[in-house]
C-alpha atoms as a PDB file:
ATOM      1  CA  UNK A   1     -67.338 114.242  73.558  1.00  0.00           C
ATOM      2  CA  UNK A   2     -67.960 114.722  77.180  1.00  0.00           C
ATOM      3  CA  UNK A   3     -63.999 115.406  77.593  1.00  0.00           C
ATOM      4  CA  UNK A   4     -64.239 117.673  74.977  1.00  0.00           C
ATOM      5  CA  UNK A   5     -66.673 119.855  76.890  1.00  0.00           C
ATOM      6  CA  UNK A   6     -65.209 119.760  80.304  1.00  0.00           C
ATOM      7  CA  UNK A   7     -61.923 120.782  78.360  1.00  0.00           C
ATOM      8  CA  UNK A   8     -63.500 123.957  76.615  1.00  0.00           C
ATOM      9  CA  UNK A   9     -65.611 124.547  80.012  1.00  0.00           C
ATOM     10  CA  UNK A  10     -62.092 124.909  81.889  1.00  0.00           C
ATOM     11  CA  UNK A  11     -61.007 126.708  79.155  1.00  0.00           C
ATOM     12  CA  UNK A  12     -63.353 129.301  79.672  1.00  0.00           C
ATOM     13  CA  UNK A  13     -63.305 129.537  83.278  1.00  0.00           C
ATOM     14  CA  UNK A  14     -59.677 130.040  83.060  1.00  0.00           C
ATOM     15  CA  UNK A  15     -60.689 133.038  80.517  1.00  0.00           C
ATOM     16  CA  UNK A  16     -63.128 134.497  83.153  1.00  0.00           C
ATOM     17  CA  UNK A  17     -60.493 133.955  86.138  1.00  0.00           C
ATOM     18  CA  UNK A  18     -57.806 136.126  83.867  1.00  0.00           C
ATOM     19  CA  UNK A  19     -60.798 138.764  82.847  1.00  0.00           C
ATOM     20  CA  UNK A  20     -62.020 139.285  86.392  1.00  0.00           C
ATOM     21  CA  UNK A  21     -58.614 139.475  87.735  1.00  0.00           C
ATOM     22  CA  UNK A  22     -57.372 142.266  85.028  1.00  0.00           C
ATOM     23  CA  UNK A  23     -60.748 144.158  85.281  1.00  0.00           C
ATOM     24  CA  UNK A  24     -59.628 144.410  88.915  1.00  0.00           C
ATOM     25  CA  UNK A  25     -56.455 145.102  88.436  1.00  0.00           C
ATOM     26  CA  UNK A  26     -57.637 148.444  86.255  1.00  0.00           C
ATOM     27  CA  UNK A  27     -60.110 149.156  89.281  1.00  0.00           C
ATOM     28  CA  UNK A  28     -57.988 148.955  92.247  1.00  0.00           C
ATOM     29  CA  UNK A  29     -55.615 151.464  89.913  1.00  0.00           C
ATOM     30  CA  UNK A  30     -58.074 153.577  89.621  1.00  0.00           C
ATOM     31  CA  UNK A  31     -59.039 153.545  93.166  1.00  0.00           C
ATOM     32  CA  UNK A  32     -55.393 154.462  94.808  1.00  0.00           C
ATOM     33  CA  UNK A  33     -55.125 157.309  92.052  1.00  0.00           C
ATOM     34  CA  UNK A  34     -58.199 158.412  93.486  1.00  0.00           C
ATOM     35  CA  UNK A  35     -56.877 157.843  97.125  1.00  0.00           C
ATOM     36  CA  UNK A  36     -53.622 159.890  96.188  1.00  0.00           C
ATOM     37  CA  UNK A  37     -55.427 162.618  94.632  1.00  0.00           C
ATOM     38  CA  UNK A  38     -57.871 163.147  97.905  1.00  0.00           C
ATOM     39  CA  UNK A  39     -54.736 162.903  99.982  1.00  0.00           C
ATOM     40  CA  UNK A  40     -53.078 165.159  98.813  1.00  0.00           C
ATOM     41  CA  UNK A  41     -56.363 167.527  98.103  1.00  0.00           C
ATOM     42  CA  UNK A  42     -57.024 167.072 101.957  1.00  0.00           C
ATOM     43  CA  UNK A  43     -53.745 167.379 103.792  1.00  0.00           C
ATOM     44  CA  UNK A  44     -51.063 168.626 100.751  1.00  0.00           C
ATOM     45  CA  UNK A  45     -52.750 171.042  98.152  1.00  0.00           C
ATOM     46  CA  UNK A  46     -52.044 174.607  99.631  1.00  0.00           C
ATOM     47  CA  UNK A  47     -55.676 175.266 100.192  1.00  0.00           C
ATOM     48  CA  UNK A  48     -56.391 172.100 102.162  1.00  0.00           C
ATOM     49  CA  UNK A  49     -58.462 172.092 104.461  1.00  0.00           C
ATOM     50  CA  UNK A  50     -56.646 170.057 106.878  1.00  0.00           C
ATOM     51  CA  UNK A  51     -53.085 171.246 105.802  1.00  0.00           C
ATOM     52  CA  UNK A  52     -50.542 169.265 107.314  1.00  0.00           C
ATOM     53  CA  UNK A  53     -47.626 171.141 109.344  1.00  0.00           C
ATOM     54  CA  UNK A  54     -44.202 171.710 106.832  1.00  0.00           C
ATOM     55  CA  UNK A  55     -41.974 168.948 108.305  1.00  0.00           C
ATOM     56  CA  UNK A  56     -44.594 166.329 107.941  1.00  0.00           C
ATOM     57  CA  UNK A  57     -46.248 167.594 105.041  1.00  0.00           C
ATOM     58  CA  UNK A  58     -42.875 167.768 103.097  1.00  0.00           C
ATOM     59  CA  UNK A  59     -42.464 163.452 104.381  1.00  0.00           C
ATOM     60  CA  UNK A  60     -46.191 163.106 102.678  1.00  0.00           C
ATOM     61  CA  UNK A  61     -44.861 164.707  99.409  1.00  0.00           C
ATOM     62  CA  UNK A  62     -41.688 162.795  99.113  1.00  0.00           C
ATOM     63  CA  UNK A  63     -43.129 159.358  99.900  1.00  0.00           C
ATOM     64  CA  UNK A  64     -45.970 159.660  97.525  1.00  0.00           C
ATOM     65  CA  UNK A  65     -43.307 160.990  94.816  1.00  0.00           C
ATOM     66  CA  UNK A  66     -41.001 157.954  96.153  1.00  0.00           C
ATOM     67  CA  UNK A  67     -44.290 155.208  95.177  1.00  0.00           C
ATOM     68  CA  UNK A  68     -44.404 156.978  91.858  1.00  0.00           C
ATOM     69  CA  UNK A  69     -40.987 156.590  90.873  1.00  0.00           C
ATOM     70  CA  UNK A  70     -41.199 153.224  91.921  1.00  0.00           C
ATOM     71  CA  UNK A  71     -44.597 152.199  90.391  1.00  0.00           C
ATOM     72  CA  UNK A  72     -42.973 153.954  86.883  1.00  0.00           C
ATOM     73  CA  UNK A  73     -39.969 151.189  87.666  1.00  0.00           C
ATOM     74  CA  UNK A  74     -41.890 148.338  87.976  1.00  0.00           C
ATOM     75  CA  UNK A  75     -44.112 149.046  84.682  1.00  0.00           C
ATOM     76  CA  UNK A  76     -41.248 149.148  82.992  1.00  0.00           C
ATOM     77  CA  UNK A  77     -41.238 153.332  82.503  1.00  0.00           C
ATOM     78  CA  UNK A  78     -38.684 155.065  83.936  1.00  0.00           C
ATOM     79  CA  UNK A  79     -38.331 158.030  81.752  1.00  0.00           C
END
């Protein structure tokens, strides 16, 4: 019985490992859309308030499109 128990208490801390790590997964998501989005409020959106000059601004833009394409890739999306 006692193996039984240890067994189905592994079990479930395996469960909690997997739920913590997905929750987190979803949250740190969220977080670095968040990030992107007051990036490019701040220093891309044409009413920013801290504008960035055109040569660099135009780098900011194509590397943040360049992550997107790439995070589409890796989930599998890439139409």
């Amino acid at each position: 019985m006692t193996m039984l128990v240890l067994a189905v208490r592994f079990g479930c801390e395996l469960a909690a490992l997997v739920a913590i790590a997905w929750w987190l997964w979803f949250v740190l998501g969220v977080v670095a859309a968040v990030a992107v989005a007051a990036v490019w409020g701040v220093l891309i959106a044409p009413k920013a308030s801290r504008r960035l000059p055109d040569p660099a601004r135009l780098v900011l833009e194509l590397a943040i499109f360049a992550l997107a394409t790439y995070a589409y890739l890796a989930v599998g999306r890439p139409v």
